[in-house]
N, C-alpha and C. Protein backbone atom coordinates (compact mmCIF):
# COMPACT_ATOMS: atom_id res chain seq x y z
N UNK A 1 -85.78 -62.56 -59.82
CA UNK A 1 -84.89 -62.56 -58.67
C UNK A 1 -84.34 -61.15 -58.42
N UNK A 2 -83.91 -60.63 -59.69
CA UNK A 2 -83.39 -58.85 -59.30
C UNK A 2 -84.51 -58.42 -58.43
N UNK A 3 -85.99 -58.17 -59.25
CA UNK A 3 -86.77 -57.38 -58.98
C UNK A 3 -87.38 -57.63 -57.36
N UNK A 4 -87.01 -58.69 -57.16
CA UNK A 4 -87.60 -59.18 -55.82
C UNK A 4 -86.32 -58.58 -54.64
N UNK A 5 -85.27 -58.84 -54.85
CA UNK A 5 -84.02 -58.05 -54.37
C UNK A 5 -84.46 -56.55 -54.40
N UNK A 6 -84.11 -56.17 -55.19
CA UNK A 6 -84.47 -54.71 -55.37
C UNK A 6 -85.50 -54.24 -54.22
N UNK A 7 -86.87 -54.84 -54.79
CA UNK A 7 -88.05 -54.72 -53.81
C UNK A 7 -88.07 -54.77 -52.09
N UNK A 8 -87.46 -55.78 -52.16
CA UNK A 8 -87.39 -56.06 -50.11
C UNK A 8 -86.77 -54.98 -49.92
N UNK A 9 -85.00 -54.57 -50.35
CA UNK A 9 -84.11 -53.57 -50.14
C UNK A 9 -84.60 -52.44 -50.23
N UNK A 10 -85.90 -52.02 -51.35
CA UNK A 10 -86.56 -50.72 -51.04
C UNK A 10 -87.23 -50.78 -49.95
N UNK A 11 -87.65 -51.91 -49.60
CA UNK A 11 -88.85 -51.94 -48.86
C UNK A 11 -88.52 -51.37 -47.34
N UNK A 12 -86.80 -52.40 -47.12
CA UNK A 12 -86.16 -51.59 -45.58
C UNK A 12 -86.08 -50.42 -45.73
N UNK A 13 -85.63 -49.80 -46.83
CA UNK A 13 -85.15 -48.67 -46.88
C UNK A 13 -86.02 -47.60 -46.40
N UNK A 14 -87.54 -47.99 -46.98
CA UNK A 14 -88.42 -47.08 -46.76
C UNK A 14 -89.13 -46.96 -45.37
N UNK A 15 -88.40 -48.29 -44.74
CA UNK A 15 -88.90 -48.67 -43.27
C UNK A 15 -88.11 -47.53 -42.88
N UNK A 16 -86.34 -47.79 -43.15
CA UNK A 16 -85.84 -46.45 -42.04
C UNK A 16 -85.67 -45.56 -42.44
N UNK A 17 -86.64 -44.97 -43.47
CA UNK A 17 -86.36 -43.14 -43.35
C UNK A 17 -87.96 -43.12 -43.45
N UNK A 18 -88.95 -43.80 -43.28
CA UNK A 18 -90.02 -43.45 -43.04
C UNK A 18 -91.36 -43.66 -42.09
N UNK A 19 -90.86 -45.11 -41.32
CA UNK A 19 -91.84 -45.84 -40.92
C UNK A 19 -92.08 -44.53 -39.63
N UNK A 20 -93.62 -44.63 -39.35
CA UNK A 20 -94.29 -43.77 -38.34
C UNK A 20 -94.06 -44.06 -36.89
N UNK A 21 -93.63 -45.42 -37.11
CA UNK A 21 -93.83 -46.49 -35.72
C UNK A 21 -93.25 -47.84 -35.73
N UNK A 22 -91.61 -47.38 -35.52
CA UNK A 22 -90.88 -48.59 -35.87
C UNK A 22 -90.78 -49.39 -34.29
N UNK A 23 -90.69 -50.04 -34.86
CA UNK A 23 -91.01 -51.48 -33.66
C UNK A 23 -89.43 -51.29 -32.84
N UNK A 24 -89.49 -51.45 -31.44
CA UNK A 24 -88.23 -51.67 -30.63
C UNK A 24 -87.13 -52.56 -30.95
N UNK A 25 -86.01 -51.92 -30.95
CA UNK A 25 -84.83 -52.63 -31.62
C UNK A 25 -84.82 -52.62 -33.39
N UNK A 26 -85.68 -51.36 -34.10
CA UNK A 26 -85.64 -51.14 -35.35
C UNK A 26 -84.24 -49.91 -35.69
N UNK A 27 -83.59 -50.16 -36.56
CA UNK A 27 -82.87 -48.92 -36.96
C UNK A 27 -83.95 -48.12 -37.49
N UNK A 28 -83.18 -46.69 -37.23
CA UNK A 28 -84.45 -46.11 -37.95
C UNK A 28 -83.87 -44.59 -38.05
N UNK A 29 -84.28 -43.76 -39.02
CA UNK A 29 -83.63 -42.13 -39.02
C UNK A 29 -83.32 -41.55 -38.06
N UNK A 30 -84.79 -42.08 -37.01
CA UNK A 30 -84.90 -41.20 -35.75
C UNK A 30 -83.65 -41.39 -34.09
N UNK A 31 -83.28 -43.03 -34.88
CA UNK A 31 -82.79 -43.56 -33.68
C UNK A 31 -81.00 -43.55 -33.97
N UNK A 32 -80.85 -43.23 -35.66
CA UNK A 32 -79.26 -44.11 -35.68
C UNK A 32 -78.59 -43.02 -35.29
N UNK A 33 -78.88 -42.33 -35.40
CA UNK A 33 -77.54 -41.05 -34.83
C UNK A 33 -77.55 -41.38 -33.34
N UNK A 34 -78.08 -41.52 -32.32
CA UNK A 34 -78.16 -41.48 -30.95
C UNK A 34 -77.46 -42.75 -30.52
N UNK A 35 -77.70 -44.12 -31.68
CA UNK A 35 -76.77 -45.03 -31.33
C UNK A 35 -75.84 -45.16 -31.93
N UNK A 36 -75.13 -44.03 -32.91
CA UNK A 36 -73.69 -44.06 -33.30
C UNK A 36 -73.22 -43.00 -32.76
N UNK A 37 -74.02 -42.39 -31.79
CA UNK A 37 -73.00 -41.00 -30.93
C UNK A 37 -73.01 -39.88 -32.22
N UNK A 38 -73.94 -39.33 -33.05
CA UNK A 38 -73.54 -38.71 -34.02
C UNK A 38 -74.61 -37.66 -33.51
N UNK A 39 -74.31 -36.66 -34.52
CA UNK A 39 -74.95 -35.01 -34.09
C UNK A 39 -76.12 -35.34 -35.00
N UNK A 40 -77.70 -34.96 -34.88
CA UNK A 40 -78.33 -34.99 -35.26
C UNK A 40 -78.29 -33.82 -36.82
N UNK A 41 -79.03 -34.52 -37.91
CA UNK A 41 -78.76 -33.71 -39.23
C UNK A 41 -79.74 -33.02 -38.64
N UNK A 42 -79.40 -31.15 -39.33
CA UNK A 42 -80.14 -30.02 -39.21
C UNK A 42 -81.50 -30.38 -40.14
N UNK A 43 -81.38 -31.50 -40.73
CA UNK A 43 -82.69 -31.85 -42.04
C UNK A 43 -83.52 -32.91 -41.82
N UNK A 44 -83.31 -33.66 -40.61
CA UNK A 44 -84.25 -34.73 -40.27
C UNK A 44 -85.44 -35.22 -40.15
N UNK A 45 -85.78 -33.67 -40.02
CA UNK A 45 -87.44 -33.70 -40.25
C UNK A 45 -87.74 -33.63 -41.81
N UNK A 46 -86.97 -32.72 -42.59
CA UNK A 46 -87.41 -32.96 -43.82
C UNK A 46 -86.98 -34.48 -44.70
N UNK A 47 -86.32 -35.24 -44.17
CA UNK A 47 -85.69 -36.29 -44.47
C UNK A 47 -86.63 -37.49 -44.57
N UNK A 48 -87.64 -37.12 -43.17
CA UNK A 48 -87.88 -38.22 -42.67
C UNK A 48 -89.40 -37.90 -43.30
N UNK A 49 -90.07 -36.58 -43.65
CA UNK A 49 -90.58 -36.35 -44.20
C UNK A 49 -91.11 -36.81 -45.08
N UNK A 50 -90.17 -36.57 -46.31
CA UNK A 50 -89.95 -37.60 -47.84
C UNK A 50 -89.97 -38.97 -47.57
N UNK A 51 -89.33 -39.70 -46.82
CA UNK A 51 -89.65 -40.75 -46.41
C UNK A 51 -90.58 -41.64 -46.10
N UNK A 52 -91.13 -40.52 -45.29
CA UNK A 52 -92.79 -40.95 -45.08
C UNK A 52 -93.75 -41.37 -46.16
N UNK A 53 -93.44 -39.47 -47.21
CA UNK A 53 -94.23 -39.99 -48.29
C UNK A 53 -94.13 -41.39 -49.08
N UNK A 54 -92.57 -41.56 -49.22
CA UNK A 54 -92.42 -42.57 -50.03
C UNK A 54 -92.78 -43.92 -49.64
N UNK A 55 -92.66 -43.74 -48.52
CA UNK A 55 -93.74 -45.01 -47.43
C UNK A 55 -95.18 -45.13 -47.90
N UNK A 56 -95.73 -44.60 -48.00
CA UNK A 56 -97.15 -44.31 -48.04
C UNK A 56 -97.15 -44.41 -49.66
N UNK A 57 -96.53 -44.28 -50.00
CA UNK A 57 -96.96 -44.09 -52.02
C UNK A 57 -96.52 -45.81 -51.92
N UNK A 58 -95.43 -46.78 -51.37
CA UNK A 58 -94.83 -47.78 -51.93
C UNK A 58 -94.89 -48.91 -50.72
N UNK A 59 -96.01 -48.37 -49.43
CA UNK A 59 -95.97 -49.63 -48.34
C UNK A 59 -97.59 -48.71 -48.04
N UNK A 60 -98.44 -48.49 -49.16
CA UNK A 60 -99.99 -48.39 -48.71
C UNK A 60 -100.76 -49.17 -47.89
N UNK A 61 -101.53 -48.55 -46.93
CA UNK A 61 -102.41 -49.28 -45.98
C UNK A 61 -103.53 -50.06 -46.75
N UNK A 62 -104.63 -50.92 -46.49
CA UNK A 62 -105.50 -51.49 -47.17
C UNK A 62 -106.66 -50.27 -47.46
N UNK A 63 -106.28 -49.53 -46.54
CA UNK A 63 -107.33 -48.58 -46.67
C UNK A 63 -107.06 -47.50 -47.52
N UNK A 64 -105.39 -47.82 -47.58
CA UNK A 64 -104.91 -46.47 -48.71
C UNK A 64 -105.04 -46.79 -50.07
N UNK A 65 -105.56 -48.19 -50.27
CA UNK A 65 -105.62 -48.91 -51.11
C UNK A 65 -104.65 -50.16 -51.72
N UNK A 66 -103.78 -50.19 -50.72
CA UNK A 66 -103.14 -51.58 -51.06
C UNK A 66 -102.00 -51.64 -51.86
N UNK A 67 -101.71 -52.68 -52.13
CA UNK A 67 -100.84 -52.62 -53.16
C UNK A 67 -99.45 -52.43 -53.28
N UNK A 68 -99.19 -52.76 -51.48
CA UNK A 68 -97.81 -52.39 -51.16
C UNK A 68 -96.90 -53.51 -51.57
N UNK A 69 -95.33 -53.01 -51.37
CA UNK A 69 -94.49 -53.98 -51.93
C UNK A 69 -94.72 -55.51 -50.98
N UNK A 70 -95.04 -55.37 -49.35
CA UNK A 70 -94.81 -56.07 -49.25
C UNK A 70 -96.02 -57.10 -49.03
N UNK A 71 -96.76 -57.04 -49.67
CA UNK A 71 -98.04 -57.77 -50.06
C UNK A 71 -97.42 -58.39 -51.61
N UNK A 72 -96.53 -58.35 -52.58
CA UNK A 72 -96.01 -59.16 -53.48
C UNK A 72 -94.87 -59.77 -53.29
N UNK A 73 -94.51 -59.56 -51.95
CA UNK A 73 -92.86 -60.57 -52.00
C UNK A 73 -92.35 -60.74 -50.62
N UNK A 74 -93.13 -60.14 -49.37
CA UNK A 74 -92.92 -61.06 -48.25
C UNK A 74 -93.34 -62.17 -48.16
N UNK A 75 -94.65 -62.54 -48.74
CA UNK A 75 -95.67 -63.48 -48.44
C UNK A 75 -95.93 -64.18 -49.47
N UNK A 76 -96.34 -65.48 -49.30
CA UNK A 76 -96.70 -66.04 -50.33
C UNK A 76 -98.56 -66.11 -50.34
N UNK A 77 -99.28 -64.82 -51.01
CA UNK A 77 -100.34 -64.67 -50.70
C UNK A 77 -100.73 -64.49 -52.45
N UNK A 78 -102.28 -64.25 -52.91
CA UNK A 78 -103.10 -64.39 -54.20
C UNK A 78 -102.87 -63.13 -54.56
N UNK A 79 -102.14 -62.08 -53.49
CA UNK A 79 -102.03 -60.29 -53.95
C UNK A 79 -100.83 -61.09 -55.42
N UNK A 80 -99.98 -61.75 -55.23
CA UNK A 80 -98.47 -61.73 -56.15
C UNK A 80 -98.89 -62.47 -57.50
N UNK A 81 -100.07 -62.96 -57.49
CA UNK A 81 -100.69 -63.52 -59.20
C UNK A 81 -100.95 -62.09 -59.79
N UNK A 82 -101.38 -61.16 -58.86
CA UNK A 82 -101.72 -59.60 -60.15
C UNK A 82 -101.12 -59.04 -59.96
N UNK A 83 -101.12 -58.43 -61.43
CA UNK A 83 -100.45 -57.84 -62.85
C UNK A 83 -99.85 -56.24 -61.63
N UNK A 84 -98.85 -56.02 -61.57
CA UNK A 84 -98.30 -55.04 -60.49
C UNK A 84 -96.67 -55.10 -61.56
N UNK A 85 -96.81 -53.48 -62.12
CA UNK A 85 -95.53 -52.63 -62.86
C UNK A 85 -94.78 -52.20 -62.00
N UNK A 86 -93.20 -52.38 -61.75
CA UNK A 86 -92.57 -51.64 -60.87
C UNK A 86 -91.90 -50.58 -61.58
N UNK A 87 -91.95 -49.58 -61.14
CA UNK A 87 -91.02 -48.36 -62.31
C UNK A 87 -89.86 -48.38 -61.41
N UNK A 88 -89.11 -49.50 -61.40
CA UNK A 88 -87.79 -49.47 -60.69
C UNK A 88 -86.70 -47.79 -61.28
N UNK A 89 -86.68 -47.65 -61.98
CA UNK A 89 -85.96 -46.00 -62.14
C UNK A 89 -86.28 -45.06 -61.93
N UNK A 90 -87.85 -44.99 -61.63
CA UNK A 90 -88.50 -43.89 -60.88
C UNK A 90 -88.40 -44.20 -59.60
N UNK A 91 -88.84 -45.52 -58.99
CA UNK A 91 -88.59 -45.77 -57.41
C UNK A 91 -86.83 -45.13 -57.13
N UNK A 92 -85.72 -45.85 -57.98
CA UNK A 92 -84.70 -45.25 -57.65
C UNK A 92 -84.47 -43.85 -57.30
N UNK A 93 -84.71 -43.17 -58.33
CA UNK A 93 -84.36 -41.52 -58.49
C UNK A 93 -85.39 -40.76 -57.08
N UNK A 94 -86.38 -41.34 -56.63
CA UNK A 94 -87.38 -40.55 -55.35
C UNK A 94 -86.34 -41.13 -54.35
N UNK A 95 -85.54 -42.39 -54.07
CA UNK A 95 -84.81 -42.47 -52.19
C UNK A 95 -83.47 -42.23 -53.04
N UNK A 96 -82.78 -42.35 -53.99
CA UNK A 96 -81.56 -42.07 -54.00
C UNK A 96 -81.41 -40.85 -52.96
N UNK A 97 -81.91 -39.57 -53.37
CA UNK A 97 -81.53 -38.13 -53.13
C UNK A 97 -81.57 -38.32 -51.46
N UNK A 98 -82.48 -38.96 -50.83
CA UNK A 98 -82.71 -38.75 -49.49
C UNK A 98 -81.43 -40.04 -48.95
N UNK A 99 -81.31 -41.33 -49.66
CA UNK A 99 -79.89 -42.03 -49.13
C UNK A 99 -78.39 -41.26 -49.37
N UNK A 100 -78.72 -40.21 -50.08
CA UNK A 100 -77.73 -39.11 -50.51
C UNK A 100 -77.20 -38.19 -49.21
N UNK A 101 -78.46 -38.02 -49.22
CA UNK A 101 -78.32 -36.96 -47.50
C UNK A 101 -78.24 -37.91 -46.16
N UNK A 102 -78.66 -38.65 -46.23
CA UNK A 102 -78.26 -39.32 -45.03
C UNK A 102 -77.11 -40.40 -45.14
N UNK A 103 -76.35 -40.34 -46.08
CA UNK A 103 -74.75 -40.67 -46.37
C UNK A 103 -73.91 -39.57 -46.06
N UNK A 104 -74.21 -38.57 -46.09
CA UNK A 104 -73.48 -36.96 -45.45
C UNK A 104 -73.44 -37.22 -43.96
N UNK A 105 -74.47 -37.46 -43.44
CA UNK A 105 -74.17 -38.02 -41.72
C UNK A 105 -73.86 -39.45 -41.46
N UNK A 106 -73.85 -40.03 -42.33
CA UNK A 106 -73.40 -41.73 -41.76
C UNK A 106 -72.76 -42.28 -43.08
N UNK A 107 -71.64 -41.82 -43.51
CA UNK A 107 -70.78 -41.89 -44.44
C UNK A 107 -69.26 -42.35 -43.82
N UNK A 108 -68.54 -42.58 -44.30
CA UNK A 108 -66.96 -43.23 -43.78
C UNK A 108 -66.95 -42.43 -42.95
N UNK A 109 -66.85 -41.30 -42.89
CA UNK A 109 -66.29 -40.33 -41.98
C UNK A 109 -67.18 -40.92 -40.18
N UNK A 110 -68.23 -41.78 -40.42
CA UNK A 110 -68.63 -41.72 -38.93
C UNK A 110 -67.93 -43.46 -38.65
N UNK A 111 -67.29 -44.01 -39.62
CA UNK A 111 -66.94 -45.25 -39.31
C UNK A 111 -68.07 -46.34 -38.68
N UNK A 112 -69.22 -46.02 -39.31
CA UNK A 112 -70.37 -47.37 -38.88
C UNK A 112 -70.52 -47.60 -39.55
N UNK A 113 -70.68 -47.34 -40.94
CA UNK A 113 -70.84 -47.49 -42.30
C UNK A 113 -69.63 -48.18 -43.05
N UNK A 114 -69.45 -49.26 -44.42
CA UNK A 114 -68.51 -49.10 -45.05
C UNK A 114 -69.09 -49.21 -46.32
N UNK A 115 -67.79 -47.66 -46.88
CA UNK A 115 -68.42 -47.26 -48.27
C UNK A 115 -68.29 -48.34 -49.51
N UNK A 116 -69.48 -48.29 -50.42
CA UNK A 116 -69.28 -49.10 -51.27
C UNK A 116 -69.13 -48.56 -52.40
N UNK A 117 -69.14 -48.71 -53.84
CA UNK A 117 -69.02 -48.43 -55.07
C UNK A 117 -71.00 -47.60 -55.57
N UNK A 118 -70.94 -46.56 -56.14
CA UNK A 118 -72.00 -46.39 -56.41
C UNK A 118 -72.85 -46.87 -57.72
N UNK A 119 -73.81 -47.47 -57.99
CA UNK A 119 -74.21 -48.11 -58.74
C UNK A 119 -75.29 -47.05 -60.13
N UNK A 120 -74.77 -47.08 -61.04
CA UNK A 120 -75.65 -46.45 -62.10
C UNK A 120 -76.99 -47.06 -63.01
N UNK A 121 -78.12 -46.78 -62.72
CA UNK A 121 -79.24 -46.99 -63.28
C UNK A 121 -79.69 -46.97 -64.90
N UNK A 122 -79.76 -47.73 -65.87
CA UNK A 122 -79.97 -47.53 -66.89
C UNK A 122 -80.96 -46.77 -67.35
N UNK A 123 -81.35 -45.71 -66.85
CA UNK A 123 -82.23 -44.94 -67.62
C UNK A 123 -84.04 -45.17 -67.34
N UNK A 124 -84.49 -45.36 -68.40
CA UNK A 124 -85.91 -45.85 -67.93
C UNK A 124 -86.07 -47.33 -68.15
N UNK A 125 -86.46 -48.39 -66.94
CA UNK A 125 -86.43 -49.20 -66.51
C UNK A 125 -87.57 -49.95 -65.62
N UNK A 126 -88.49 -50.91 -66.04
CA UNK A 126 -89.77 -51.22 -65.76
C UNK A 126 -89.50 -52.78 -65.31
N UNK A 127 -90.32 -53.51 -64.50
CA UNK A 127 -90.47 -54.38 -64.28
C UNK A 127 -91.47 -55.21 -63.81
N UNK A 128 -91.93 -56.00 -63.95
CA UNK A 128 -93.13 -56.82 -63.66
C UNK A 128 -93.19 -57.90 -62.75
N UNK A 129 -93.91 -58.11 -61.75
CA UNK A 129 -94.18 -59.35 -60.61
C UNK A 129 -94.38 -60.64 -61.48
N UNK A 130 -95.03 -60.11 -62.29
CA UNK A 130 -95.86 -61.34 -62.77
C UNK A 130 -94.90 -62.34 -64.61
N UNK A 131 -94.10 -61.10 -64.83
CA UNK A 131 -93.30 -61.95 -65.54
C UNK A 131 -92.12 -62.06 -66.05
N UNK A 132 -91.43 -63.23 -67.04
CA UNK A 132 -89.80 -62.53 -66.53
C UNK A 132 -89.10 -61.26 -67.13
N UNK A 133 -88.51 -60.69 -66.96
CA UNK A 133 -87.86 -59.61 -67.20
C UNK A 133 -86.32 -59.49 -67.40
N UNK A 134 -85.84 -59.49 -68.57
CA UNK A 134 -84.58 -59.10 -68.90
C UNK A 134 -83.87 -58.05 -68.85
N UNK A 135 -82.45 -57.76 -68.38
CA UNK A 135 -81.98 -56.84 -68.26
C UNK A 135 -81.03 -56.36 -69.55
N UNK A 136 -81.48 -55.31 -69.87
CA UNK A 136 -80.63 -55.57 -71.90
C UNK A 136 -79.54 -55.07 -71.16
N UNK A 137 -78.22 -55.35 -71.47
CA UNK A 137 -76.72 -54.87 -71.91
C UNK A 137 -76.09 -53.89 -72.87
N UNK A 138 -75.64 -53.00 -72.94
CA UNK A 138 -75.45 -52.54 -74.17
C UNK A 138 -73.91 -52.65 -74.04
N UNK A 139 -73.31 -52.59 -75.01
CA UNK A 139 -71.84 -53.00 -75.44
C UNK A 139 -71.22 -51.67 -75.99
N UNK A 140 -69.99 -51.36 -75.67
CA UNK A 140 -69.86 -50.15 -75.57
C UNK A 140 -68.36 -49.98 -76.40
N UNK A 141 -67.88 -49.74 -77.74
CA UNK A 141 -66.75 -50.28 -78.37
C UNK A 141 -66.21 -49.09 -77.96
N UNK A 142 -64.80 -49.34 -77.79
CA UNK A 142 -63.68 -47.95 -78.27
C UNK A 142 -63.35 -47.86 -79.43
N UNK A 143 -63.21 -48.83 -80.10
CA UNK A 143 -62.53 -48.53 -81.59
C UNK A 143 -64.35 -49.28 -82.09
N UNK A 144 -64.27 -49.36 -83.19
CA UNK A 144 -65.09 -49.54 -84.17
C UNK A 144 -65.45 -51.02 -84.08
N UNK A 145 -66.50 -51.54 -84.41
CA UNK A 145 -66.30 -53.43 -84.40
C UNK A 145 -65.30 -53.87 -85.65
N UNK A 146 -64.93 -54.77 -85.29
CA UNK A 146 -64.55 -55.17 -86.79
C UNK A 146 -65.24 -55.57 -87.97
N UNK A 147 -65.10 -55.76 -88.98
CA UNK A 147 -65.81 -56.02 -90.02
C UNK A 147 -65.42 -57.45 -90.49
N UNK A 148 -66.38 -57.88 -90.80
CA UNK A 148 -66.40 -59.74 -91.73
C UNK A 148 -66.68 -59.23 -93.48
């Protein structure tokens, strides 16, 4: 259930800072500043750039070879029986930096946005389509445990 969360939420994400050809009535890098009245970032092209790539590495064409996210979890299709690793902490760390920069232009300060709490990644972190996956906890004492 995380990993499938996770997945769709990358999946928009990578729609609006990368898609080539977003469909009418899509948010999108190119379009949200013009409908929040905001000044276009001096970095948009490089923004949208990275974006792209990350489109293309994580929403591949059949011809790019497949294997996109949303061939394992829009659909209920025979792509989601194979064996498909998500390096969820590597996917994180490639759009954090670019949701980084485009929180500098659509951050509280433009009031379309509301800010939330930022969330910290455990480190290196893998996950699988195909089976379940636990999230370990670690426990974190101030004083010492006690002793029996």
């Amino acid at each position: 259930m995380y990993l499938e969360n996770f997945l769709l939420h990358y999946r928009k994400l990578i729609d609006f800072l990368g898609n080539e050809r977003p469909r009418p009535g899509d948010l999108h890098i190119t379009n949200i500043r013009s409908l929040a009245k905001l000044t276009e970032p001096t970095n948009l092209n490089e923004i949208w750039t990275k974006g792209k790539m990350l489109r293309v590495k994580y929403e591949p064409s059949d011809a790019q070879g497949g294997g996109r996210i949303s061939q394992y979890f829009q659909h209920h299709t025979e792509k989601r029986i194979d064996f498909k690793n998500w390096e969820v902490s590597t996917m994180y760390g490639e759009i954090e930096p670019l949701l980084s920069e485009m929180d500098k232009h659509l951050g509280p300060e433009t009031a379309i946005l509301i800010p939330v709490p930022a969330v910290a990644m455990l480190g290196e972190l893998s996950a699988s389509s195909t089976v379940g996956t636990f999230t370990v906890a670690q426990v974190l004492y101030t004083e010492p445990p006690p002793r029996k």
